[in-house]
N, C-alpha and C. Protein backbone atom coordinates (compact mmCIF):
# COMPACT_ATOMS: atom_id res chain seq x y z
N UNK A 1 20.07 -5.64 -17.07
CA UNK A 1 19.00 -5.10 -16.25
C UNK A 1 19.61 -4.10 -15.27
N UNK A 2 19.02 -2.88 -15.37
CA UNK A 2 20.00 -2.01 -14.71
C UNK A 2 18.66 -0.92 -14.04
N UNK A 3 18.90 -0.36 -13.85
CA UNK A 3 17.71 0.79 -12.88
C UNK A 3 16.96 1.36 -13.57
N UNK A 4 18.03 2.01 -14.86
CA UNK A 4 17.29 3.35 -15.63
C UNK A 4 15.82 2.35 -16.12
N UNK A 5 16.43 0.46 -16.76
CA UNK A 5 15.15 -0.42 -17.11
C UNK A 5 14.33 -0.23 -16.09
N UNK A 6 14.43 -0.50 -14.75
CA UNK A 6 13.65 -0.68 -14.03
C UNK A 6 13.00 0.90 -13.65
N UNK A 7 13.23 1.53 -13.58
CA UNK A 7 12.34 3.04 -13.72
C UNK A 7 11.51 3.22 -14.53
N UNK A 8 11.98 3.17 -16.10
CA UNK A 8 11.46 3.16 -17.13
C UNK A 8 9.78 2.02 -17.04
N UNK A 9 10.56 0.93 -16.76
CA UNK A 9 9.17 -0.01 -16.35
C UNK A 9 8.38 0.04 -15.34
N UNK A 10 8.84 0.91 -14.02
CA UNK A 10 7.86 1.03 -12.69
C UNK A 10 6.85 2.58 -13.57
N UNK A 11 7.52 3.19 -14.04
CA UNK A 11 6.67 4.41 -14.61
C UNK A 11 5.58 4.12 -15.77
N UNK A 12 5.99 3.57 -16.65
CA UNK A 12 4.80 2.91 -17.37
C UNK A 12 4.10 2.16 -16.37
N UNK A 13 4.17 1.11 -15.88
CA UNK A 13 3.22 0.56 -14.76
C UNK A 13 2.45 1.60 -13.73
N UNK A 14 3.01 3.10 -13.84
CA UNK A 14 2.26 4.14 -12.94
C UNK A 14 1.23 4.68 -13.44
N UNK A 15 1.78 4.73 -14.97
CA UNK A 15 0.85 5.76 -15.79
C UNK A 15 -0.16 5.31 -16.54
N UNK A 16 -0.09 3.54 -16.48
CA UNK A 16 -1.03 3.09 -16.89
C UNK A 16 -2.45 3.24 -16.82
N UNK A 17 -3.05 3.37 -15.13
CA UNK A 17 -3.98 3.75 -14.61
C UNK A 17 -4.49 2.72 -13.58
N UNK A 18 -3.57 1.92 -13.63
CA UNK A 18 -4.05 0.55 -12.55
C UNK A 18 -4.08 1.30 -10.79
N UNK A 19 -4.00 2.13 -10.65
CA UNK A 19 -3.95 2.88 -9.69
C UNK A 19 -5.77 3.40 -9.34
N UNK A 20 -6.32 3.38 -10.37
CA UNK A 20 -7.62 4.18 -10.32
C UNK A 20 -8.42 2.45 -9.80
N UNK A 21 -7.92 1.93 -9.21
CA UNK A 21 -8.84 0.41 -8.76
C UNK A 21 -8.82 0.54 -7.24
N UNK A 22 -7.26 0.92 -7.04
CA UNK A 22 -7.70 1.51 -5.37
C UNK A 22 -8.48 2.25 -5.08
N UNK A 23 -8.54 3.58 -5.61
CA UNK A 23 -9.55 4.80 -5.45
C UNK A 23 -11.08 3.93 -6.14
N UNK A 24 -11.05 3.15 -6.90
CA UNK A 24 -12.58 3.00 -6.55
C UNK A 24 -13.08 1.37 -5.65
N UNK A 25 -12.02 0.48 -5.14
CA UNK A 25 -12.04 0.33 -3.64
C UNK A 25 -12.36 0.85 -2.36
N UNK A 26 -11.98 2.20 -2.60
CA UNK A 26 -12.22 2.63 -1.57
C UNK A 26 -13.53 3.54 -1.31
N UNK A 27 -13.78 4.07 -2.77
CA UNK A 27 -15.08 4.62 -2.81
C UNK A 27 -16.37 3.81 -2.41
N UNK A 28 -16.24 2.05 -2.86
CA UNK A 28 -17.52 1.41 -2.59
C UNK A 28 -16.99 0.90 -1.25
N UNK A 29 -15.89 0.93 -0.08
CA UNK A 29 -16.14 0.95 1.30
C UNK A 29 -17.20 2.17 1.93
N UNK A 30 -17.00 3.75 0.83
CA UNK A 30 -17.23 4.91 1.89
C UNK A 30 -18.97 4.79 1.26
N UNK A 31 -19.18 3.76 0.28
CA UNK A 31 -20.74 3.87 0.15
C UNK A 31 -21.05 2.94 0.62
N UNK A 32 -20.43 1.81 1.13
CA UNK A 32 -20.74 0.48 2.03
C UNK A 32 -21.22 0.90 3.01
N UNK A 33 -20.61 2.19 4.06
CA UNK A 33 -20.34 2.31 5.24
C UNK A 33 -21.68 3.58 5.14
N UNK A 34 -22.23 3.78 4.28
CA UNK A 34 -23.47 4.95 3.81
C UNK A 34 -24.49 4.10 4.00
N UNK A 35 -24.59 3.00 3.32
CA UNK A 35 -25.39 1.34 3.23
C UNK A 35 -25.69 1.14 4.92
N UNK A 36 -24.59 1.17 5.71
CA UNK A 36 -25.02 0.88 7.26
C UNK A 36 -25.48 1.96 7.62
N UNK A 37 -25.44 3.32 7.25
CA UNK A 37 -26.11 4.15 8.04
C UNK A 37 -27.49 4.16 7.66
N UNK A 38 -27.83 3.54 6.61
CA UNK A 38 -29.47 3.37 5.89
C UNK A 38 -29.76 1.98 6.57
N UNK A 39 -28.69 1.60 7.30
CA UNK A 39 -29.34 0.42 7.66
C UNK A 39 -29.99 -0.94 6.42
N UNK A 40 -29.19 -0.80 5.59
CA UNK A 40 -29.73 -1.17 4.27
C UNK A 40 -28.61 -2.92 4.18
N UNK A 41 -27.21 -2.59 5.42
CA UNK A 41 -26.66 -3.79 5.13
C UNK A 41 -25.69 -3.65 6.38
N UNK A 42 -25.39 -4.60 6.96
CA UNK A 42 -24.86 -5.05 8.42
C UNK A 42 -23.18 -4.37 8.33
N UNK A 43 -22.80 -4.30 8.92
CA UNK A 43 -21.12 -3.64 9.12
C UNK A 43 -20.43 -4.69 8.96
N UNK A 44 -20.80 -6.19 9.43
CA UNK A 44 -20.02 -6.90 9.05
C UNK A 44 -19.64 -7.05 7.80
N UNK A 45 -20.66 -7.00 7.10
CA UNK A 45 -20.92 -8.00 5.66
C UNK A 45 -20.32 -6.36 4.68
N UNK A 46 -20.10 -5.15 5.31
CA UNK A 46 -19.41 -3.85 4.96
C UNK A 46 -17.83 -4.48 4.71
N UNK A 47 -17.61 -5.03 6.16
CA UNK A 47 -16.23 -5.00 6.45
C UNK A 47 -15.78 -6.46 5.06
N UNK A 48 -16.37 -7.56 5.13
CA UNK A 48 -16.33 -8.64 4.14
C UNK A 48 -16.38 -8.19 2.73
N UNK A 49 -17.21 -7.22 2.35
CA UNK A 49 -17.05 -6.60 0.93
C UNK A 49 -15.88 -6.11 0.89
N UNK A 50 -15.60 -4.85 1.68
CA UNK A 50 -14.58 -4.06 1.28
C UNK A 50 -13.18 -5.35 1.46
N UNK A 51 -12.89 -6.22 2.11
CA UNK A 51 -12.22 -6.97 1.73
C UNK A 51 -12.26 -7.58 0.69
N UNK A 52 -13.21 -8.04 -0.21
CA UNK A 52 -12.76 -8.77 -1.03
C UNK A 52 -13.03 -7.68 -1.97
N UNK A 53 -13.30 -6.05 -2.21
CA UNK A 53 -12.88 -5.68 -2.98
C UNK A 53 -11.65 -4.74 -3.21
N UNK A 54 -10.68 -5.13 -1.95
CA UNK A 54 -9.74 -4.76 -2.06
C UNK A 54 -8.06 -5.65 -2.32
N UNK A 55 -8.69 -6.64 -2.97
CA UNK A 55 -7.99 -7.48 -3.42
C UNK A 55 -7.27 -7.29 -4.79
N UNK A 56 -8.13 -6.49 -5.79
CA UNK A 56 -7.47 -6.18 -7.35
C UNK A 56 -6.74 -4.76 -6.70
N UNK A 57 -6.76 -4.23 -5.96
CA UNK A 57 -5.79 -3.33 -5.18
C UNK A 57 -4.60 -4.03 -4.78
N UNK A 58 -4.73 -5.00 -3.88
CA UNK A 58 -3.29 -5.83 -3.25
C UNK A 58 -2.68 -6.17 -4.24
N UNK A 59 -3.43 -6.73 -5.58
CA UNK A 59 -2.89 -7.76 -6.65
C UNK A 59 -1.95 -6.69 -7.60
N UNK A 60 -2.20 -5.40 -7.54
CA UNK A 60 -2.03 -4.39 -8.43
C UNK A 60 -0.44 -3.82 -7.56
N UNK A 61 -0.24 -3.71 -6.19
CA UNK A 61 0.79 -3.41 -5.24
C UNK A 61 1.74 -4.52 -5.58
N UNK A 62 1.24 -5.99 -5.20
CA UNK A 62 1.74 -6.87 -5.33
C UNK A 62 3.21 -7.10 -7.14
N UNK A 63 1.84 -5.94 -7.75
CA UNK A 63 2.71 -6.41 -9.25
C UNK A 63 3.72 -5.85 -9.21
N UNK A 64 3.30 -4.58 -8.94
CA UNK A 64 4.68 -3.19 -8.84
C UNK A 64 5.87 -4.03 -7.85
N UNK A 65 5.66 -4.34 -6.86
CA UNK A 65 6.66 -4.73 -6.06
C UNK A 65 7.27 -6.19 -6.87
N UNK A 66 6.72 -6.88 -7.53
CA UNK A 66 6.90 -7.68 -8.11
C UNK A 66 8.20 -7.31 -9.28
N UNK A 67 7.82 -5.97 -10.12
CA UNK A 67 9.06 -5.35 -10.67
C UNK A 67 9.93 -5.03 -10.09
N UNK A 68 10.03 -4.35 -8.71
CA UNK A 68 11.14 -4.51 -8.27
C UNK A 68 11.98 -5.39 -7.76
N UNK A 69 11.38 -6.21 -7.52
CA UNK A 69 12.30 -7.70 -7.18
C UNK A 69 12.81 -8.15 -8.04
N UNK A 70 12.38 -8.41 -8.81
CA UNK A 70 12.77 -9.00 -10.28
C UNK A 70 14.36 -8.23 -10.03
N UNK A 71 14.28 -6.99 -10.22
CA UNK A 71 16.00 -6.05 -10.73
C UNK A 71 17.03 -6.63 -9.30
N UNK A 72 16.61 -6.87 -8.31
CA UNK A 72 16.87 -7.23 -7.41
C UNK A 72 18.27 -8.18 -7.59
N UNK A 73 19.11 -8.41 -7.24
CA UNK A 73 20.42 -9.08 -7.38
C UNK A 73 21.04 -10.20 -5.92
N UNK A 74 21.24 -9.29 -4.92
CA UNK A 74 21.23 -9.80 -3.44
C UNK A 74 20.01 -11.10 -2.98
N UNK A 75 20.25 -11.74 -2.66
CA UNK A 75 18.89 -12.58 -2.11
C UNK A 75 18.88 -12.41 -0.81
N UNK A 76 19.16 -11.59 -0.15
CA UNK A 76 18.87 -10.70 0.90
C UNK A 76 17.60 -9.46 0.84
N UNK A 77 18.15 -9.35 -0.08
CA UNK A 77 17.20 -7.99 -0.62
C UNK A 77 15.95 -8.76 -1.19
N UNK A 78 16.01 -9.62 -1.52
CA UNK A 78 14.85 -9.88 -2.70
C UNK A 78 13.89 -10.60 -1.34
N UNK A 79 14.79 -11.38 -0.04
CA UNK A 79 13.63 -11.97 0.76
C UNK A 79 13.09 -10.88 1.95
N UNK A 80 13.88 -9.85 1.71
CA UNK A 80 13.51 -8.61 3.02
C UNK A 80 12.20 -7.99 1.98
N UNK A 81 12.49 -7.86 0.60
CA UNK A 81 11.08 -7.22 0.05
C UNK A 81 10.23 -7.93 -0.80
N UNK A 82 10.38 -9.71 -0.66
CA UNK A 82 9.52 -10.32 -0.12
C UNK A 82 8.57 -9.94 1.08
N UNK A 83 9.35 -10.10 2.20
CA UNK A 83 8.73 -10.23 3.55
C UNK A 83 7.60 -8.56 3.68
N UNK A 84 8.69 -7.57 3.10
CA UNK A 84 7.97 -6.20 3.43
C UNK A 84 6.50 -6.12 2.49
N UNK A 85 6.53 -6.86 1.40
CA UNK A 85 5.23 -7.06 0.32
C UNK A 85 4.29 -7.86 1.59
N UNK A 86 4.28 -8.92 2.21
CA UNK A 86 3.82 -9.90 3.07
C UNK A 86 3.48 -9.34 3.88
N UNK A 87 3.84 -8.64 4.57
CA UNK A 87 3.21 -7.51 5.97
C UNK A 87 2.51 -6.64 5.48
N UNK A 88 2.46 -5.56 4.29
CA UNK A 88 1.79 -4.92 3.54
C UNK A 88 0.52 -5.37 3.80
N UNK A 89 0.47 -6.87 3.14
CA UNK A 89 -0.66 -7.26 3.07
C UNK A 89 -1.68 -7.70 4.06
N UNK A 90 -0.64 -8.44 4.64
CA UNK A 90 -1.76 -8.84 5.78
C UNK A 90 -2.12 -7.41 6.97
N UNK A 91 -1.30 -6.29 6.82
CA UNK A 91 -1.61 -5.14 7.87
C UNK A 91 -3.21 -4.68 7.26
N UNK A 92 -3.41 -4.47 6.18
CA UNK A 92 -4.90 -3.88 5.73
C UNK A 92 -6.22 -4.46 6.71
N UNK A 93 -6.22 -6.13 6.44
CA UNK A 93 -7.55 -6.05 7.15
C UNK A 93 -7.39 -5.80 8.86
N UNK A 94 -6.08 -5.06 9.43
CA UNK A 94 -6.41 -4.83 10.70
C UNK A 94 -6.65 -3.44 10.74
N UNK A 95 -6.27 -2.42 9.45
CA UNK A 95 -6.69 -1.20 9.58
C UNK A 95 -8.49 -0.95 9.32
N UNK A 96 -9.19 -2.62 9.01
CA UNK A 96 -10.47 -2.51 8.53
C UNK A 96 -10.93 -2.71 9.87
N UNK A 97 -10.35 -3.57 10.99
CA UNK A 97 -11.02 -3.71 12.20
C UNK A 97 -10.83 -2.58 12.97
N UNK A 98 -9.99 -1.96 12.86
CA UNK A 98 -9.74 -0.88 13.62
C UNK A 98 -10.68 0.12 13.06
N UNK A 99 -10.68 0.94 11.93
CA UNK A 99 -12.08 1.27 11.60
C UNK A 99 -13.39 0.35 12.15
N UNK A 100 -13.29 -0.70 12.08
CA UNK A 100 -14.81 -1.30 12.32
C UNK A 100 -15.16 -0.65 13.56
N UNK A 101 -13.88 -0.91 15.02
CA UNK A 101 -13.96 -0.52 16.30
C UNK A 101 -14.49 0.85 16.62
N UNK A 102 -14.02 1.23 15.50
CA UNK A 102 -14.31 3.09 15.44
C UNK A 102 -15.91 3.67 15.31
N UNK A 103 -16.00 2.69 14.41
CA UNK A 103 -17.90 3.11 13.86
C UNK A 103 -18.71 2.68 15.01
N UNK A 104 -18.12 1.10 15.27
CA UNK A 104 -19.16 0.37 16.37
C UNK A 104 -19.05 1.18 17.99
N UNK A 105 -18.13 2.13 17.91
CA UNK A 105 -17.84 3.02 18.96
C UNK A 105 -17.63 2.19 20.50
N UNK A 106 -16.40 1.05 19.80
CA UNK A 106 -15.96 0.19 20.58
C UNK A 106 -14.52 0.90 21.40
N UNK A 107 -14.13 1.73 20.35
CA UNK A 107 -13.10 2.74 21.06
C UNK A 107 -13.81 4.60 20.80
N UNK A 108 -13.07 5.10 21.39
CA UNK A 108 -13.28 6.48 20.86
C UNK A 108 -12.48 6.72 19.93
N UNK A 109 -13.27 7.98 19.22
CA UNK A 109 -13.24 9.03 18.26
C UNK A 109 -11.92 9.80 18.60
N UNK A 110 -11.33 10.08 19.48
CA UNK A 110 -10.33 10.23 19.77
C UNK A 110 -9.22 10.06 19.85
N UNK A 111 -9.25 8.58 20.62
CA UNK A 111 -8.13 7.30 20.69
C UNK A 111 -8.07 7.10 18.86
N UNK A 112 -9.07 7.31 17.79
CA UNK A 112 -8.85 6.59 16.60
C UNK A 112 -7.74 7.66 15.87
N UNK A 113 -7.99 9.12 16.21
CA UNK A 113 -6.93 9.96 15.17
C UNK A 113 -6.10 9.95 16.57
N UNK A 114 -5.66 9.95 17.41
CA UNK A 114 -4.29 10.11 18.51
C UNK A 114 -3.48 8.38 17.76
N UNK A 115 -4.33 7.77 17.26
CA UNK A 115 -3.65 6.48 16.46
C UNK A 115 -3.18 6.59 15.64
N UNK A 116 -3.94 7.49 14.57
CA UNK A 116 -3.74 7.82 13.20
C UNK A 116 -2.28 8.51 12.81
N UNK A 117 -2.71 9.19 14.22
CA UNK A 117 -1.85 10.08 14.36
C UNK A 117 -0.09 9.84 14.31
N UNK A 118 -0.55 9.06 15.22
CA UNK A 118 1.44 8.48 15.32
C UNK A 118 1.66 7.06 14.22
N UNK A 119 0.77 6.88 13.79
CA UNK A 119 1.13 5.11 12.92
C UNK A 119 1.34 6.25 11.83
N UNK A 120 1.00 7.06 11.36
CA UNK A 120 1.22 7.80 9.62
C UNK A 120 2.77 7.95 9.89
N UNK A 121 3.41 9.09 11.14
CA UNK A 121 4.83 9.19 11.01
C UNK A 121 4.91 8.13 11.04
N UNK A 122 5.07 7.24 12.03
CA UNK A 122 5.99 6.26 12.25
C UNK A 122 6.25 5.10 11.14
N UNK A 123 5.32 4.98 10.25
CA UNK A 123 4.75 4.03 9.20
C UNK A 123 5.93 4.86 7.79
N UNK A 124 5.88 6.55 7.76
CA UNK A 124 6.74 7.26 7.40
C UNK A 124 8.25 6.83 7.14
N UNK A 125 8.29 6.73 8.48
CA UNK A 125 9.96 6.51 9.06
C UNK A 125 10.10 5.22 8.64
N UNK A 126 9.31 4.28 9.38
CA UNK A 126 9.44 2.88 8.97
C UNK A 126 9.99 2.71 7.29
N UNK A 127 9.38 3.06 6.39
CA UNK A 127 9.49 2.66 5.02
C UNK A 127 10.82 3.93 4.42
N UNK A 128 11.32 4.56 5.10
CA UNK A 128 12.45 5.18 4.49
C UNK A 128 13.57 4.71 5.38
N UNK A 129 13.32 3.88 6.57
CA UNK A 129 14.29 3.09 7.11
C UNK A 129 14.49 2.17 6.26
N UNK A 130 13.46 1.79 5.70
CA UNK A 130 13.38 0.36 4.86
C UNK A 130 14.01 0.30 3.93
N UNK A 131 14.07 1.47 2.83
CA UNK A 131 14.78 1.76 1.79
C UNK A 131 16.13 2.34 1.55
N UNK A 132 16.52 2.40 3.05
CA UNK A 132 18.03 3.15 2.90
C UNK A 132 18.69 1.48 3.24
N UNK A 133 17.81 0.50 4.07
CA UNK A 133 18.56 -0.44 4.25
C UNK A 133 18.39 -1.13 2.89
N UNK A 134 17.50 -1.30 2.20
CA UNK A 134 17.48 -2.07 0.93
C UNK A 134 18.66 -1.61 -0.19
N UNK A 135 18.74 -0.22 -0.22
CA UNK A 135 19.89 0.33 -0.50
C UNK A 135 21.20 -0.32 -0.41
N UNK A 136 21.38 -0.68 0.95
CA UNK A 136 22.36 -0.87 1.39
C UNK A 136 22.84 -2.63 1.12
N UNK A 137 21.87 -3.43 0.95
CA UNK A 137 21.75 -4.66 0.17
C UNK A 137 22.32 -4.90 -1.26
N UNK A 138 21.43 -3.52 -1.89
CA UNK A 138 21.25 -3.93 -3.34
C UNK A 138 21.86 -2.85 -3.74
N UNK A 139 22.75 -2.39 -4.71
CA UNK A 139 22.90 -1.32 -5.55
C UNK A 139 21.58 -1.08 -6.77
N UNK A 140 20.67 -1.99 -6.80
CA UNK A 140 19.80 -2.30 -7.71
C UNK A 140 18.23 -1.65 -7.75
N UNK A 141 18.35 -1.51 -6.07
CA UNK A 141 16.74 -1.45 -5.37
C UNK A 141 16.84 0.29 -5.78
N UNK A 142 15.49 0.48 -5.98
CA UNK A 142 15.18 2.25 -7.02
C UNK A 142 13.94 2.77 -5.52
N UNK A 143 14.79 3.58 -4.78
CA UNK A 143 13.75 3.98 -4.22
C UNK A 143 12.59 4.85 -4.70
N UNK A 144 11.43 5.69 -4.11
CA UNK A 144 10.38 6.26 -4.55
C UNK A 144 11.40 7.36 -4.48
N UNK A 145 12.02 8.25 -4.00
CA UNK A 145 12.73 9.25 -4.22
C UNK A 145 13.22 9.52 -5.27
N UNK A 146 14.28 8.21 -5.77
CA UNK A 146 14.78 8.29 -7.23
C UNK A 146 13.74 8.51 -8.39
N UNK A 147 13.14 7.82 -7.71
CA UNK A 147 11.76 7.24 -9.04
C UNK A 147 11.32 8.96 -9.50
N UNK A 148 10.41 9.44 -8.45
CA UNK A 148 10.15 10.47 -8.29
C UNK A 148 11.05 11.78 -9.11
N UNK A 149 12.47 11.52 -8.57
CA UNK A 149 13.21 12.43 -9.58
C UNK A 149 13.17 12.32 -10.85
N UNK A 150 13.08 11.11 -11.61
CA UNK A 150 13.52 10.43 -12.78
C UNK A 150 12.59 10.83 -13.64
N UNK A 151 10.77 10.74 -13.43
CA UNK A 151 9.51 10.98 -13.51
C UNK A 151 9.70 12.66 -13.73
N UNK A 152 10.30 13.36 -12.73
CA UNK A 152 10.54 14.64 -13.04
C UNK A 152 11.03 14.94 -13.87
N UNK A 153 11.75 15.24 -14.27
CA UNK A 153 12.82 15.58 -15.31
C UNK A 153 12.94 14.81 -16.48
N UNK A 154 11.70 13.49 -16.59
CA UNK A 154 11.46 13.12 -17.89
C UNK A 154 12.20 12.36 -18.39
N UNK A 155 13.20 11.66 -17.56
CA UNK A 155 14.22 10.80 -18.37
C UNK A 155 14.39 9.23 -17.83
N UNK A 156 13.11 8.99 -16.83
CA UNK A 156 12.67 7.70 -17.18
C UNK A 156 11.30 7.14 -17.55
């Protein structure tokens, strides 16, 4: 089990299309949230859907990361991206309350992208901190960079 396997297998798992479940997750939040402006269904019961239909999304993240553990060697590495899969998950439904706060105009329109604003870099940084240290664990762990090259040039 060596990288070029594990490339080879994160790229078929890309090109499959299991990816097109997020994008239509997210499409029946932005018609959920159309539903409250018709007044046709409560924001809560918005926010409760789009959770539970963003679950064959988590389950679909969950798998991919699941391949990479597997190649994983260190059990250092394998419980740090454990833990980083685990925060993944549970961070979503606070980006749903934080939207909720936004609509119910519990914060401003303002305060929500001056948020947006700095969690995208920093969320940025965060996950290429993450991967130079996983790096540094595993000779094994395939960052999105590599991946990305490999995908390019056709030779995984």
């Amino acid at each position: 089990m060596n990288k070029r396997d594990q490339m080879r297998e994160l790229t078929t798992f890309d090109e499959s299309g299991k990816w097109t479940v997020s994008m239509m997750s997210g499409a029946l939040a932005l018609m959920l949230f159309f539903a409250v402006e018709k007044g046709w269904i409560s924001l809560v019961g918005v926010l409760l859907i789009s959770e539970i239909a963003a679950l064959p999304a988590w389950k679909k993240t969950w798998d991919r990361e699941a391949i990479k553990k597997r190649y994983l060697t260190s059990r250092e590495a394998k419980r740090l991206a454990h833990w980083n899969s685990i925060t993944g998950l549970i961070g979503y439904p606070f980006v749903i309350v934080f939207l909720y706060f936004t609509v119910t105009e519990q914060i401003s329109t303002l305060a929500f992208f001056v948020t947006i604003a700095v969690l995208i870099p920093s969320s940025i940084m965060m996950h290429r901190l993450y991967e130079q240290h996983m790096v540094r664990l595993d000779e094994n762990y395939v960052t999105e960079r590599e991946l990305r090259e490999e995908q390019k040039w056709g030779s995984a």
